[in-house]
PDB file of N, CA and C in Angstrom:
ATOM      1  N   UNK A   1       0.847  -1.175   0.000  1.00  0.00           N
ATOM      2  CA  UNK A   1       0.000   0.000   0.000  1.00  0.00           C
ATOM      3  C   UNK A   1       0.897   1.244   0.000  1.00  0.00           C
ATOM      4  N   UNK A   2       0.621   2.021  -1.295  1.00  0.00           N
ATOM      5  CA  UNK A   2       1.903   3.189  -1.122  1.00  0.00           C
ATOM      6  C   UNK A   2       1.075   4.153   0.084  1.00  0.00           C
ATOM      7  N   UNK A   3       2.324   4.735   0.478  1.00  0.00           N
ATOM      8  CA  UNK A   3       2.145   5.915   0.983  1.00  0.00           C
ATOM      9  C   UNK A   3       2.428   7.437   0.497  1.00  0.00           C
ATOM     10  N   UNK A   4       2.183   8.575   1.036  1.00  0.00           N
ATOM     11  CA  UNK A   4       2.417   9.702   0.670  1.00  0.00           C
ATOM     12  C   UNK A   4       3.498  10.746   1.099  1.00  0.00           C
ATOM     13  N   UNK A   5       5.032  10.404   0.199  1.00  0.00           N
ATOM     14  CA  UNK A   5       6.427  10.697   0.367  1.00  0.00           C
ATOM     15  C   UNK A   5       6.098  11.695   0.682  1.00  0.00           C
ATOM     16  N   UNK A   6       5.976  12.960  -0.342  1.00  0.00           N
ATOM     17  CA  UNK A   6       5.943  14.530   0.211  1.00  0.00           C
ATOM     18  C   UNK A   6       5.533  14.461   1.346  1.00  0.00           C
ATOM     19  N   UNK A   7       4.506  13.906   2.404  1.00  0.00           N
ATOM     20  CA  UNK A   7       4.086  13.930   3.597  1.00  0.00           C
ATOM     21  C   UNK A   7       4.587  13.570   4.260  1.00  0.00           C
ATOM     22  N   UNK A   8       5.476  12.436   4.203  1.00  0.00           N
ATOM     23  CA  UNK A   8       6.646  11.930   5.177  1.00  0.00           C
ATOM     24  C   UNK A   8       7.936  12.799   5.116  1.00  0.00           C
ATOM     25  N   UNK A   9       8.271  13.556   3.961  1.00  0.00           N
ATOM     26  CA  UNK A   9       9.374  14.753   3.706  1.00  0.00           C
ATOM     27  C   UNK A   9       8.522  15.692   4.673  1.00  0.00           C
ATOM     28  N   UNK A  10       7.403  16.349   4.634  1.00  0.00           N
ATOM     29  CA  UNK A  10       7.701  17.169   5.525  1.00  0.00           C
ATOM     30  C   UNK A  10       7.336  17.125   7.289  1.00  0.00           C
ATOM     31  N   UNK A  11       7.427  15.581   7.419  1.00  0.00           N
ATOM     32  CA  UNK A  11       7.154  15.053   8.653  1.00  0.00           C
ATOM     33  C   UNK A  11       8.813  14.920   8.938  1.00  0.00           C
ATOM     34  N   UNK A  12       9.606  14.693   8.518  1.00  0.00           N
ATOM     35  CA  UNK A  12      11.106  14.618   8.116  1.00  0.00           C
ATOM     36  C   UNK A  12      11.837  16.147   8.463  1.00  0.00           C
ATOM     37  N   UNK A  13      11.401  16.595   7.795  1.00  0.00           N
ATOM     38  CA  UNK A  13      11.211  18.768   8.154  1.00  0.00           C
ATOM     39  C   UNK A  13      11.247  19.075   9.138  1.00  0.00           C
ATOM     40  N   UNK A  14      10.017  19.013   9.451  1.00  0.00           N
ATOM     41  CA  UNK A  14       9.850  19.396  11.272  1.00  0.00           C
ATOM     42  C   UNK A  14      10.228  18.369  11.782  1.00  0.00           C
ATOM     43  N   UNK A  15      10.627  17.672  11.991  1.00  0.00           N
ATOM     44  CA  UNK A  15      11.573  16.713  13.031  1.00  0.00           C
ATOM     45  C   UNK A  15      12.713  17.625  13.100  1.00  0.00           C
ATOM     46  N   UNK A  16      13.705  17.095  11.847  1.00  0.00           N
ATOM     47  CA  UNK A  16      15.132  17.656  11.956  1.00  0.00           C
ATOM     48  C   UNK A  16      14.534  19.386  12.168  1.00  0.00           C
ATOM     49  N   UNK A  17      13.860  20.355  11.930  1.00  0.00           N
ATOM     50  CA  UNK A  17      14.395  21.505  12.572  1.00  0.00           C
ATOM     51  C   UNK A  17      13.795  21.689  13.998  1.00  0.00           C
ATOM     52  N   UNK A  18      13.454  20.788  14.550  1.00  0.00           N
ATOM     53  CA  UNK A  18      13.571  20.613  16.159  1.00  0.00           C
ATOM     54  C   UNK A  18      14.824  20.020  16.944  1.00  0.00           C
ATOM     55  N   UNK A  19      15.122  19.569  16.004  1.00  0.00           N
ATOM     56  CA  UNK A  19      16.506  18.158  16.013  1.00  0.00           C
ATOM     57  C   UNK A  19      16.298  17.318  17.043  1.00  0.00           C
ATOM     58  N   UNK A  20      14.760  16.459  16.604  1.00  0.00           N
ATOM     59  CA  UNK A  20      14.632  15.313  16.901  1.00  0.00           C
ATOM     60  C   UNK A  20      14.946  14.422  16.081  1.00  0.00           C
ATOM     61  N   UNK A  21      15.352  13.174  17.318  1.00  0.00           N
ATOM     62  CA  UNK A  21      16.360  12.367  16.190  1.00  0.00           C
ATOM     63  C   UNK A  21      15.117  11.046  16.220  1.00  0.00           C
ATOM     64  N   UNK A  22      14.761  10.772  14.954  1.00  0.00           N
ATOM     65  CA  UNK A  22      13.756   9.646  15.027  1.00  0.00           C
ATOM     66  C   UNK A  22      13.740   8.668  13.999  1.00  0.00           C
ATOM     67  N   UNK A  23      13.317   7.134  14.673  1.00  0.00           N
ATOM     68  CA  UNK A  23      13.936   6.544  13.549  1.00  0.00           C
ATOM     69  C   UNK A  23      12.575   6.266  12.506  1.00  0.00           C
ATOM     70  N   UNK A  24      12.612   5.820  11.594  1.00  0.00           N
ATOM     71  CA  UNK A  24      11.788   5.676  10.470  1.00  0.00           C
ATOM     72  C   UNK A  24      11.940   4.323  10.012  1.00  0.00           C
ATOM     73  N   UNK A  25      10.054   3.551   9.546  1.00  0.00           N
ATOM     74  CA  UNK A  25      10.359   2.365  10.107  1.00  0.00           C
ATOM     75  C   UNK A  25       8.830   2.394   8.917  1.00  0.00           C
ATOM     76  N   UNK A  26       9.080   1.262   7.949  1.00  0.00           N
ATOM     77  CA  UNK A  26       7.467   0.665   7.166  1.00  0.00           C
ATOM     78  C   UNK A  26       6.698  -0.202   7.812  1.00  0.00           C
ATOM     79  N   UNK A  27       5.715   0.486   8.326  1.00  0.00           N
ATOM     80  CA  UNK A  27       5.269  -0.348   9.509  1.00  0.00           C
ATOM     81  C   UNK A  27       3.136  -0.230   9.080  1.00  0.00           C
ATOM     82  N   UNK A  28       2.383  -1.268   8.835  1.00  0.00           N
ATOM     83  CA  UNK A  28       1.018  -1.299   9.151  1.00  0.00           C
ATOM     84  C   UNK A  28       0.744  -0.898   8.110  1.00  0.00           C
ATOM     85  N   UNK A  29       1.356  -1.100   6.758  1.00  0.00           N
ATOM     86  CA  UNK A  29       1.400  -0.775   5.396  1.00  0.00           C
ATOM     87  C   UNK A  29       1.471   0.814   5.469  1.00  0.00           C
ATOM     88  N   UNK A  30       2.204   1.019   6.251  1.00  0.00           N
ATOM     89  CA  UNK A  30       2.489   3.081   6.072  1.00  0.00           C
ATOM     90  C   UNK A  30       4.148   2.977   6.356  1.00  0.00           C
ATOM     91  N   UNK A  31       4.199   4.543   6.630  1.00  0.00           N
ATOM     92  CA  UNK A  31       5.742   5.109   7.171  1.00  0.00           C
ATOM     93  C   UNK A  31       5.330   5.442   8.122  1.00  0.00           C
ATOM     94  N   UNK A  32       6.179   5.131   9.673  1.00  0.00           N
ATOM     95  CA  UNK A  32       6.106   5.315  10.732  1.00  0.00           C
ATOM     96  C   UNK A  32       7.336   6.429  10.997  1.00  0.00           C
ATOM     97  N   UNK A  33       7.154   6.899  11.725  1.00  0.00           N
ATOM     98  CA  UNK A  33       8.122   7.947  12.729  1.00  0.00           C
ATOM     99  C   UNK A  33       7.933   7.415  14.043  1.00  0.00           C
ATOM    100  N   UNK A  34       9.142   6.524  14.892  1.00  0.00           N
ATOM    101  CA  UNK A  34       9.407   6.507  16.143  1.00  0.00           C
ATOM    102  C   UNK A  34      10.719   7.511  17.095  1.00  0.00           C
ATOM    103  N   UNK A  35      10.128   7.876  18.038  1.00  0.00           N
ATOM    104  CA  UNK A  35      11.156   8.829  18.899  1.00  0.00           C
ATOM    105  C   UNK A  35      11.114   7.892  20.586  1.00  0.00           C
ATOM    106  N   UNK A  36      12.457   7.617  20.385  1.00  0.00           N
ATOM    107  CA  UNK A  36      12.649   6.975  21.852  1.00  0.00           C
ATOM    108  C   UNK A  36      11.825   5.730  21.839  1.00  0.00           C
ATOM    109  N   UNK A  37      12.265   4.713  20.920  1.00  0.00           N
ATOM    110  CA  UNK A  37      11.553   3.590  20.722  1.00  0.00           C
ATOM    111  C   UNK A  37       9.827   3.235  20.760  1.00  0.00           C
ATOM    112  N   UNK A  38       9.230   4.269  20.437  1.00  0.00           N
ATOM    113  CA  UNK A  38       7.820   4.793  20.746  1.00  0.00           C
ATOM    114  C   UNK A  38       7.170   5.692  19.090  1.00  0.00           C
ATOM    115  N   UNK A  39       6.333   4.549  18.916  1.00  0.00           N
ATOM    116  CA  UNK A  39       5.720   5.800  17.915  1.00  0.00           C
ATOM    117  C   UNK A  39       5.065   6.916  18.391  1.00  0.00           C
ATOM    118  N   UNK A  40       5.643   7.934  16.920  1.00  0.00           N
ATOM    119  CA  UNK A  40       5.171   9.074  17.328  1.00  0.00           C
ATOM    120  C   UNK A  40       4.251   9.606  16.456  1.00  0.00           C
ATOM    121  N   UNK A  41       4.199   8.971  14.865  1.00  0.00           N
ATOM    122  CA  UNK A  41       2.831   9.310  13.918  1.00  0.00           C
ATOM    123  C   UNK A  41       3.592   8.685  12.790  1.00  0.00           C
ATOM    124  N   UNK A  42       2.846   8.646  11.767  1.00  0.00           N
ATOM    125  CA  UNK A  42       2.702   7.926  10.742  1.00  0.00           C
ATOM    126  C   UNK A  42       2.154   8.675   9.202  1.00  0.00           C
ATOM    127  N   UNK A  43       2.260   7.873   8.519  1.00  0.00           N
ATOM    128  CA  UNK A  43       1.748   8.204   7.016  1.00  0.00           C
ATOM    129  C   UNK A  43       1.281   7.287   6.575  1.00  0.00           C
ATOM    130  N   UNK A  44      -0.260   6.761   6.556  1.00  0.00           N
ATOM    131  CA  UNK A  44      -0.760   6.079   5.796  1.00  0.00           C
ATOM    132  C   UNK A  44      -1.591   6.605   4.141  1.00  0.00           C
ATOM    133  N   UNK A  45      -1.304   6.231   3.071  1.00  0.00           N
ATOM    134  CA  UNK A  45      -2.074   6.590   2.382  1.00  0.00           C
ATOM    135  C   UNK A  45      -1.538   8.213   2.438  1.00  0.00           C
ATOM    136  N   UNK A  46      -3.073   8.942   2.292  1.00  0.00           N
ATOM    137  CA  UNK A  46      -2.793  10.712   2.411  1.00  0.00           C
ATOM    138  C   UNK A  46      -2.547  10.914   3.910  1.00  0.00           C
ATOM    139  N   UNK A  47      -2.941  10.435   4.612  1.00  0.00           N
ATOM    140  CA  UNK A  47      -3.306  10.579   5.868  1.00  0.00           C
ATOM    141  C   UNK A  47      -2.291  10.805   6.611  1.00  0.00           C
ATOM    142  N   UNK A  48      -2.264  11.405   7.884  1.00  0.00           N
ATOM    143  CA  UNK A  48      -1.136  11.495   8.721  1.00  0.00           C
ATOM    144  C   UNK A  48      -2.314  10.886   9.661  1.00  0.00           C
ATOM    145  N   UNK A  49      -1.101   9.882  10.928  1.00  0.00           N
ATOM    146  CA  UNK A  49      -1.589   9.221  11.791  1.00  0.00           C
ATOM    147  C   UNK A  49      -0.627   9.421  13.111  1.00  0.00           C
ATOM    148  N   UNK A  50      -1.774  10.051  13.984  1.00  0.00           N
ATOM    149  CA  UNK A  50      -1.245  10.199  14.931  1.00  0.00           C
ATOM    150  C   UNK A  50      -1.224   9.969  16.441  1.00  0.00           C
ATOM    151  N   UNK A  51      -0.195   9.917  17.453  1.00  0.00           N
ATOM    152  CA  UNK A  51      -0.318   9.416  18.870  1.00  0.00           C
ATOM    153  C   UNK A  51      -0.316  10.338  19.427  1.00  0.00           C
ATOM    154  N   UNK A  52      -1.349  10.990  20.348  1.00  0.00           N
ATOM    155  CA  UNK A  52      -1.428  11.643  21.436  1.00  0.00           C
ATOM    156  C   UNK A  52      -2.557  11.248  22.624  1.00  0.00           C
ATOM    157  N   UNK A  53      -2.019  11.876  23.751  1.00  0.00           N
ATOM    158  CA  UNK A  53      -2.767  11.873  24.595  1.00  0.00           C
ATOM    159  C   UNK A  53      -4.089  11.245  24.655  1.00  0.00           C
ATOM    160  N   UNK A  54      -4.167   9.949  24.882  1.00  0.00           N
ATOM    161  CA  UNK A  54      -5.753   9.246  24.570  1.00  0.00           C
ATOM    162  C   UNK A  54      -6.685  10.571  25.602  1.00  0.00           C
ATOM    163  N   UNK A  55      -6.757  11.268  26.397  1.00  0.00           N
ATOM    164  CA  UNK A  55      -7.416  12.128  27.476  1.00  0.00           C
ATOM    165  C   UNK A  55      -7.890  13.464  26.581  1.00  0.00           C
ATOM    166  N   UNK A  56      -7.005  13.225  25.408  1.00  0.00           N
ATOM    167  CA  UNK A  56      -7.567  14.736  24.861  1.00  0.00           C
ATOM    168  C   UNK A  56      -8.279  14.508  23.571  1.00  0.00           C
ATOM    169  N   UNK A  57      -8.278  12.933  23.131  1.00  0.00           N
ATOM    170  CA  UNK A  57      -8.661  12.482  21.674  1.00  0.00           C
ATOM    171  C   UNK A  57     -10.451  13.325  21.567  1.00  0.00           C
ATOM    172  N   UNK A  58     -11.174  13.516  22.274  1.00  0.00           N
ATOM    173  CA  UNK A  58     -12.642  13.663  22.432  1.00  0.00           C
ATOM    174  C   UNK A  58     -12.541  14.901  21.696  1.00  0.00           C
ATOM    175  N   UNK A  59     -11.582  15.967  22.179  1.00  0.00           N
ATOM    176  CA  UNK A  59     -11.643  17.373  21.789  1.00  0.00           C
ATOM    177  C   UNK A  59     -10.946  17.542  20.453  1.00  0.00           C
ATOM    178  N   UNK A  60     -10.275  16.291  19.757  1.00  0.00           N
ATOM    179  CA  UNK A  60      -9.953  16.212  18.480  1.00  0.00           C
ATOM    180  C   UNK A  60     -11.013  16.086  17.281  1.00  0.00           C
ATOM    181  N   UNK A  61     -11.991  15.216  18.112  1.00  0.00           N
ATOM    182  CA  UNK A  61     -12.430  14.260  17.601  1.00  0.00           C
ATOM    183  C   UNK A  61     -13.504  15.197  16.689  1.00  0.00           C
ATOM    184  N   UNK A  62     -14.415  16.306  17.589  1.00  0.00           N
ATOM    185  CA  UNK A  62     -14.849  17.368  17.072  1.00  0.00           C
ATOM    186  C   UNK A  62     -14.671  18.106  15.982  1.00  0.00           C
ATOM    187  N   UNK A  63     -13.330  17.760  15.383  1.00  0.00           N
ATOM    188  CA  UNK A  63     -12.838  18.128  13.934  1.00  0.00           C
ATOM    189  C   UNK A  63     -13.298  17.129  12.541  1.00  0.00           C
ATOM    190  N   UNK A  64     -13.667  18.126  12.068  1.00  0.00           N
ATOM    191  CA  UNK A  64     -14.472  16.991  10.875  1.00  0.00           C
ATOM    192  C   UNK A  64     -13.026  16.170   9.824  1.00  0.00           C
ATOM    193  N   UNK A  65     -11.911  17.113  10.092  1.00  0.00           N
ATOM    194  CA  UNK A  65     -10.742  16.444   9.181  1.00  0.00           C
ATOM    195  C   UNK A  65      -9.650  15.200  10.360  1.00  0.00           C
ATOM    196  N   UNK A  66     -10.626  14.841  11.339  1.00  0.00           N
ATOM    197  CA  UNK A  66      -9.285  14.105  12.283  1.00  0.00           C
ATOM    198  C   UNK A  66     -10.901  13.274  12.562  1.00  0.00           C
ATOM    199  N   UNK A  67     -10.375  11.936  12.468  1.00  0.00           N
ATOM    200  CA  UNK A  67     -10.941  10.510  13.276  1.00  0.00           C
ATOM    201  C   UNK A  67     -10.267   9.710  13.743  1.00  0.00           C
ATOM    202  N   UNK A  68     -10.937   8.491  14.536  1.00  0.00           N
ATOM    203  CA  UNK A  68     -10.408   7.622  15.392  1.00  0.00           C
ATOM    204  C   UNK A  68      -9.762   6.510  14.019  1.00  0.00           C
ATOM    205  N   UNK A  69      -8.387   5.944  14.498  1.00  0.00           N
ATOM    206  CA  UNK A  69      -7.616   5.135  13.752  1.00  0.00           C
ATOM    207  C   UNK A  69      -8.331   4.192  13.214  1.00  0.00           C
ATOM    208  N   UNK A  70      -8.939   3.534  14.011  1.00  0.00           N
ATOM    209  CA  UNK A  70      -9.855   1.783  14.239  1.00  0.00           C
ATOM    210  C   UNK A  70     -11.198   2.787  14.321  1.00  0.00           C
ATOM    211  N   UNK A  71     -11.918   1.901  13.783  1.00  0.00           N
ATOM    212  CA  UNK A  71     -13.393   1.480  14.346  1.00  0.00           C
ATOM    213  C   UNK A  71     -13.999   1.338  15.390  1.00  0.00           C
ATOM    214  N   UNK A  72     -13.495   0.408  16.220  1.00  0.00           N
ATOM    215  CA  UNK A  72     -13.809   0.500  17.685  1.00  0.00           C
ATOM    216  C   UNK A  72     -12.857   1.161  18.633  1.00  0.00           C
ATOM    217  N   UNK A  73     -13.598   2.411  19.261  1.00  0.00           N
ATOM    218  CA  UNK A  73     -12.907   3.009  19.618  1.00  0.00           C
ATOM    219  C   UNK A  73     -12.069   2.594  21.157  1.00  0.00           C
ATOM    220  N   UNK A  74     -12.462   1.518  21.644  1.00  0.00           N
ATOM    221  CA  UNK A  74     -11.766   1.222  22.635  1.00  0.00           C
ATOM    222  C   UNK A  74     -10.652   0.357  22.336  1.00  0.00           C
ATOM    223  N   UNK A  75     -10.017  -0.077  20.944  1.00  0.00           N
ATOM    224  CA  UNK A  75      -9.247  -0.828  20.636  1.00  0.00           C
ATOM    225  C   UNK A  75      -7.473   0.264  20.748  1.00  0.00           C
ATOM    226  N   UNK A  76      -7.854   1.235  19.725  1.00  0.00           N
ATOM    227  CA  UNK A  76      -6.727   2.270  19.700  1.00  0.00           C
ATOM    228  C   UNK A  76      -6.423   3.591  20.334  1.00  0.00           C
ATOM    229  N   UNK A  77      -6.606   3.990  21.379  1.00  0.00           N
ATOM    230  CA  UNK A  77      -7.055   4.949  22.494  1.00  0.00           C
ATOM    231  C   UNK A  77      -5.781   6.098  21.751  1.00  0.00           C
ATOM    232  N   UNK A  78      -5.932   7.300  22.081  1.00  0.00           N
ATOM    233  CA  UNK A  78      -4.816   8.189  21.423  1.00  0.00           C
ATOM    234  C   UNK A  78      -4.235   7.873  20.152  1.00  0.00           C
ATOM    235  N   UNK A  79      -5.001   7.232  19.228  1.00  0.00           N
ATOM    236  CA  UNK A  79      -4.389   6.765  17.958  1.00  0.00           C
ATOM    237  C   UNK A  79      -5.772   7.809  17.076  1.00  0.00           C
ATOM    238  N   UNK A  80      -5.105   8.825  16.192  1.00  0.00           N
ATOM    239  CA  UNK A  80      -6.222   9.229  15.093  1.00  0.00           C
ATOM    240  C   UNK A  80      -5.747   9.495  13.819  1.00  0.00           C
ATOM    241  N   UNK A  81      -6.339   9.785  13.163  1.00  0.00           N
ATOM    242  CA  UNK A  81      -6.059   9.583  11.486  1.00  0.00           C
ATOM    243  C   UNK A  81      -6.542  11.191  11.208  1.00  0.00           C
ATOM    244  N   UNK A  82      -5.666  11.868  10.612  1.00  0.00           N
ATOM    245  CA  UNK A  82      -5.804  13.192  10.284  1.00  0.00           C
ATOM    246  C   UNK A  82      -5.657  13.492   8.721  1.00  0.00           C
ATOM    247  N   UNK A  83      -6.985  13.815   8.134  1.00  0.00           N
ATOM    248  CA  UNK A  83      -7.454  13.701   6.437  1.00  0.00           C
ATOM    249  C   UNK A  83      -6.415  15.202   5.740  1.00  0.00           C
ATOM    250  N   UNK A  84      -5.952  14.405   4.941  1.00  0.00           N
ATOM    251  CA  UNK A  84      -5.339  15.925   3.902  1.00  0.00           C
ATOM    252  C   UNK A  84      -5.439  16.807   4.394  1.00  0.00           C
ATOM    253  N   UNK A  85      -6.728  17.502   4.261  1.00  0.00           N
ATOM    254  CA  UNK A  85      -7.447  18.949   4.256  1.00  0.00           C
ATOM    255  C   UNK A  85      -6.985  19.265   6.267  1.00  0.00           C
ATOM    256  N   UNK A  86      -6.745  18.379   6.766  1.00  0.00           N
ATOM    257  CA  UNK A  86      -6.387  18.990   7.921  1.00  0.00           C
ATOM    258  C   UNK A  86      -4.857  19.391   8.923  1.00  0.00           C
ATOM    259  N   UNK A  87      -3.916  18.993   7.119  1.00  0.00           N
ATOM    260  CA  UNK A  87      -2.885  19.096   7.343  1.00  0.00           C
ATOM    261  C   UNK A  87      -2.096  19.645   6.060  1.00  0.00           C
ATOM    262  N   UNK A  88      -3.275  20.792   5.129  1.00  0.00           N
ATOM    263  CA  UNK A  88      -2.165  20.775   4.229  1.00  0.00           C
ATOM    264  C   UNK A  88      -1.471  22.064   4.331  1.00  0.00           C
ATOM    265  N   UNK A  89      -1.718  22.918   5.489  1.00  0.00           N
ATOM    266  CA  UNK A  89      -0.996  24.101   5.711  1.00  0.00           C
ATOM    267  C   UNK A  89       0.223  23.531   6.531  1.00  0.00           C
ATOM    268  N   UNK A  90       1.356  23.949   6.355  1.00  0.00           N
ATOM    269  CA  UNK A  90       2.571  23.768   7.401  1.00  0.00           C
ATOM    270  C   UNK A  90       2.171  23.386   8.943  1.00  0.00           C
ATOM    271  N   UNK A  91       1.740  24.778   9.108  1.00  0.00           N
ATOM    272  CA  UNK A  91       1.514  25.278  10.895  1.00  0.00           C
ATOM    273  C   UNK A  91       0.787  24.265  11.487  1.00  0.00           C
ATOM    274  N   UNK A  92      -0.529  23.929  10.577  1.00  0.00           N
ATOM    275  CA  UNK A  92      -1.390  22.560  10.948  1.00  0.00           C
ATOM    276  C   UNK A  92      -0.317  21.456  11.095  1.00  0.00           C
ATOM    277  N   UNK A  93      -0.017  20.784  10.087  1.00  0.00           N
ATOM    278  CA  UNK A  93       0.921  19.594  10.686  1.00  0.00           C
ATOM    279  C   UNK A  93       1.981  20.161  11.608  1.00  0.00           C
ATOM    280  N   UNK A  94       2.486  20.890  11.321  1.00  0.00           N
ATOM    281  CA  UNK A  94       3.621  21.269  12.674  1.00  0.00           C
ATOM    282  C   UNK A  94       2.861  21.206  14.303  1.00  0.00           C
ATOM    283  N   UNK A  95       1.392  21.958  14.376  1.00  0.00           N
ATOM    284  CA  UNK A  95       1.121  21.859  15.162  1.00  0.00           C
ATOM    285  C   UNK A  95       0.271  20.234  16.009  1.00  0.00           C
ATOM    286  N   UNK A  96       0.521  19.458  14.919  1.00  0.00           N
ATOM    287  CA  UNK A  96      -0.057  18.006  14.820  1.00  0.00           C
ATOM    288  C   UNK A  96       1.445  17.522  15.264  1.00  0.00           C
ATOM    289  N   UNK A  97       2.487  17.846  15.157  1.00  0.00           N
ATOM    290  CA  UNK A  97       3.423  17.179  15.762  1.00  0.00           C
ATOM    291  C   UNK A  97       3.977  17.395  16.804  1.00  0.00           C
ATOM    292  N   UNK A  98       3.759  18.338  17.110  1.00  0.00           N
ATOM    293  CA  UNK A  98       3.977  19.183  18.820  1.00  0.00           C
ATOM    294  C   UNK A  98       3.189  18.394  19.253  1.00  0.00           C
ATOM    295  N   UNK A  99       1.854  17.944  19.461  1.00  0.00           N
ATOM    296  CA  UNK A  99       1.017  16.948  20.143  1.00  0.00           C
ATOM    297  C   UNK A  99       1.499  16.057  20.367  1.00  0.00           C
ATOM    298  N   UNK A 100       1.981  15.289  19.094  1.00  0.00           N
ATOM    299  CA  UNK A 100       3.022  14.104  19.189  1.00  0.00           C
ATOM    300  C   UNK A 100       3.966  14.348  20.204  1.00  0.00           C
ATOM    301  N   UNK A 101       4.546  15.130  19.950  1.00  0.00           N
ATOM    302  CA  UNK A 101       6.173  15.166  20.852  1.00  0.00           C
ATOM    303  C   UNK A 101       5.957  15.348  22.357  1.00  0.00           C
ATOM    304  N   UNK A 102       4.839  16.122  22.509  1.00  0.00           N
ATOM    305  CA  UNK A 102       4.448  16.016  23.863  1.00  0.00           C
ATOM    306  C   UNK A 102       3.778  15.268  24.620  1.00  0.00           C
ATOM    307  N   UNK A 103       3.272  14.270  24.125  1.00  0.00           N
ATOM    308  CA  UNK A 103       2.692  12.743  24.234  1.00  0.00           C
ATOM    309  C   UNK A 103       3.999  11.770  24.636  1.00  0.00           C
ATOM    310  N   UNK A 104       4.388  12.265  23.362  1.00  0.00           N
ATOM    311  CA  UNK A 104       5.728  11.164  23.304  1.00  0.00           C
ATOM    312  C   UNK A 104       6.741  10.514  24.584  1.00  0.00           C
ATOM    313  N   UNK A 105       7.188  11.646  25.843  1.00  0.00           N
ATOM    314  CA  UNK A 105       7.620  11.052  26.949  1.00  0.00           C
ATOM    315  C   UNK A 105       6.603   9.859  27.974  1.00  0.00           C
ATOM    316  N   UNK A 106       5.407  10.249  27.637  1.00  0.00           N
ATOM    317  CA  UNK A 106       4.297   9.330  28.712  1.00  0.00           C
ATOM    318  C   UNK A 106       3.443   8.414  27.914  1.00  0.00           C
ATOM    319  N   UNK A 107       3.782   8.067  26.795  1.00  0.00           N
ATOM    320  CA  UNK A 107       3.658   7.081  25.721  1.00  0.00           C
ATOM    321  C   UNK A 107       4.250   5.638  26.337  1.00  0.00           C
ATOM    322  N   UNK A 108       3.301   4.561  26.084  1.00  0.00           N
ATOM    323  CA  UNK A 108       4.140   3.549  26.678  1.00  0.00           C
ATOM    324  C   UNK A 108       5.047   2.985  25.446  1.00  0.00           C
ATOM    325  N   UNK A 109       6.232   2.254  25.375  1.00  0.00           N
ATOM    326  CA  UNK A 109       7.011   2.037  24.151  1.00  0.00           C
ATOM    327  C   UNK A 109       6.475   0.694  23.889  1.00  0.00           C
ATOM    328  N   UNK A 110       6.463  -0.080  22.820  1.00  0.00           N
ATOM    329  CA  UNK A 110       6.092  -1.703  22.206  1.00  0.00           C
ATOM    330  C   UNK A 110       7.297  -1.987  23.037  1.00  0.00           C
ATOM    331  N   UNK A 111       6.745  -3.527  23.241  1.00  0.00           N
ATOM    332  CA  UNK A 111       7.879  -4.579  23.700  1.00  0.00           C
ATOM    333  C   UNK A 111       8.250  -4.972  22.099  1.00  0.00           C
ATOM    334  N   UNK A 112       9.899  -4.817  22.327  1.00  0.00           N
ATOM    335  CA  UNK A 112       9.970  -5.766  21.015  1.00  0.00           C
ATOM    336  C   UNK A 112      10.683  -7.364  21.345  1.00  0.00           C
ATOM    337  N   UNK A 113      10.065  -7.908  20.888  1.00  0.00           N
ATOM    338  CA  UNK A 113      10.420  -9.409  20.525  1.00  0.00           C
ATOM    339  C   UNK A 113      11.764  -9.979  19.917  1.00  0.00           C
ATOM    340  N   UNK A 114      12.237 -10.447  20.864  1.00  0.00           N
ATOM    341  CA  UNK A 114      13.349 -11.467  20.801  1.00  0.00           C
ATOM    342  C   UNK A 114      13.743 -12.599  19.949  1.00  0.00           C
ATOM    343  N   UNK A 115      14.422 -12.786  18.856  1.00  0.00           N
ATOM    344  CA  UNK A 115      14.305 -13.254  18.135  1.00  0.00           C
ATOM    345  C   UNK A 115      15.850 -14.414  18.616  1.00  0.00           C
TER     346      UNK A 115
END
């Protein structure tokens, strides 16, 4: 399933001019962005996908360009999917990643598996 490069370039952007160092990872048929072994948002499709604060998702949710990741909403708690139109100004995604980053320390990290 492709994803949408220019959108991961400028998810790439605002990282490095914060100079966060994050690794980048094809993950759930998208591009992932992890910081501190923890995702921090994604690119599926057009979409940017993002982790914040499951406590504040309600007051997102109110936006007609941002929904819940999954279907059932008790499956992906702080996981939402943010449509084009709600990220195609800079400041919007920039300010979609400040959420991230400030999530990001009280984020729990995946166990990864031992091979």
């Amino acid at each position: 399933m492709p994803y949408n490069e220019f959108l991961a370039d400028r998810i790439r952007l605002i990282l490095n001019e914060k100079h966060i160092k994050a690794e980048e990872k094809k993950m759930f048929g998208g591009f992932c962005f992890l910081v501190d072994n923890k995702l921090l948002c994604g690119v599926f499709k057009d979409e940017l996908m993002v982790r914040i604060a499951p406590e504040d998702e309600h007051h997102y949710l109110k936006n007609e360009d941002c929904r819940m990741m999954d279907k059932n909403p008790d499956s992906m708690k702080g996981f939402l999917m943010i449509s084009p139109d709600g990220i195609d100004m800079d400041e919007d995604l920039t300010d979609w990643i400040e959420r991230c980053l400030e999530y990001n320390p009280r984020a729990k990290s995946s166990k990864r598996k031992i091979k």
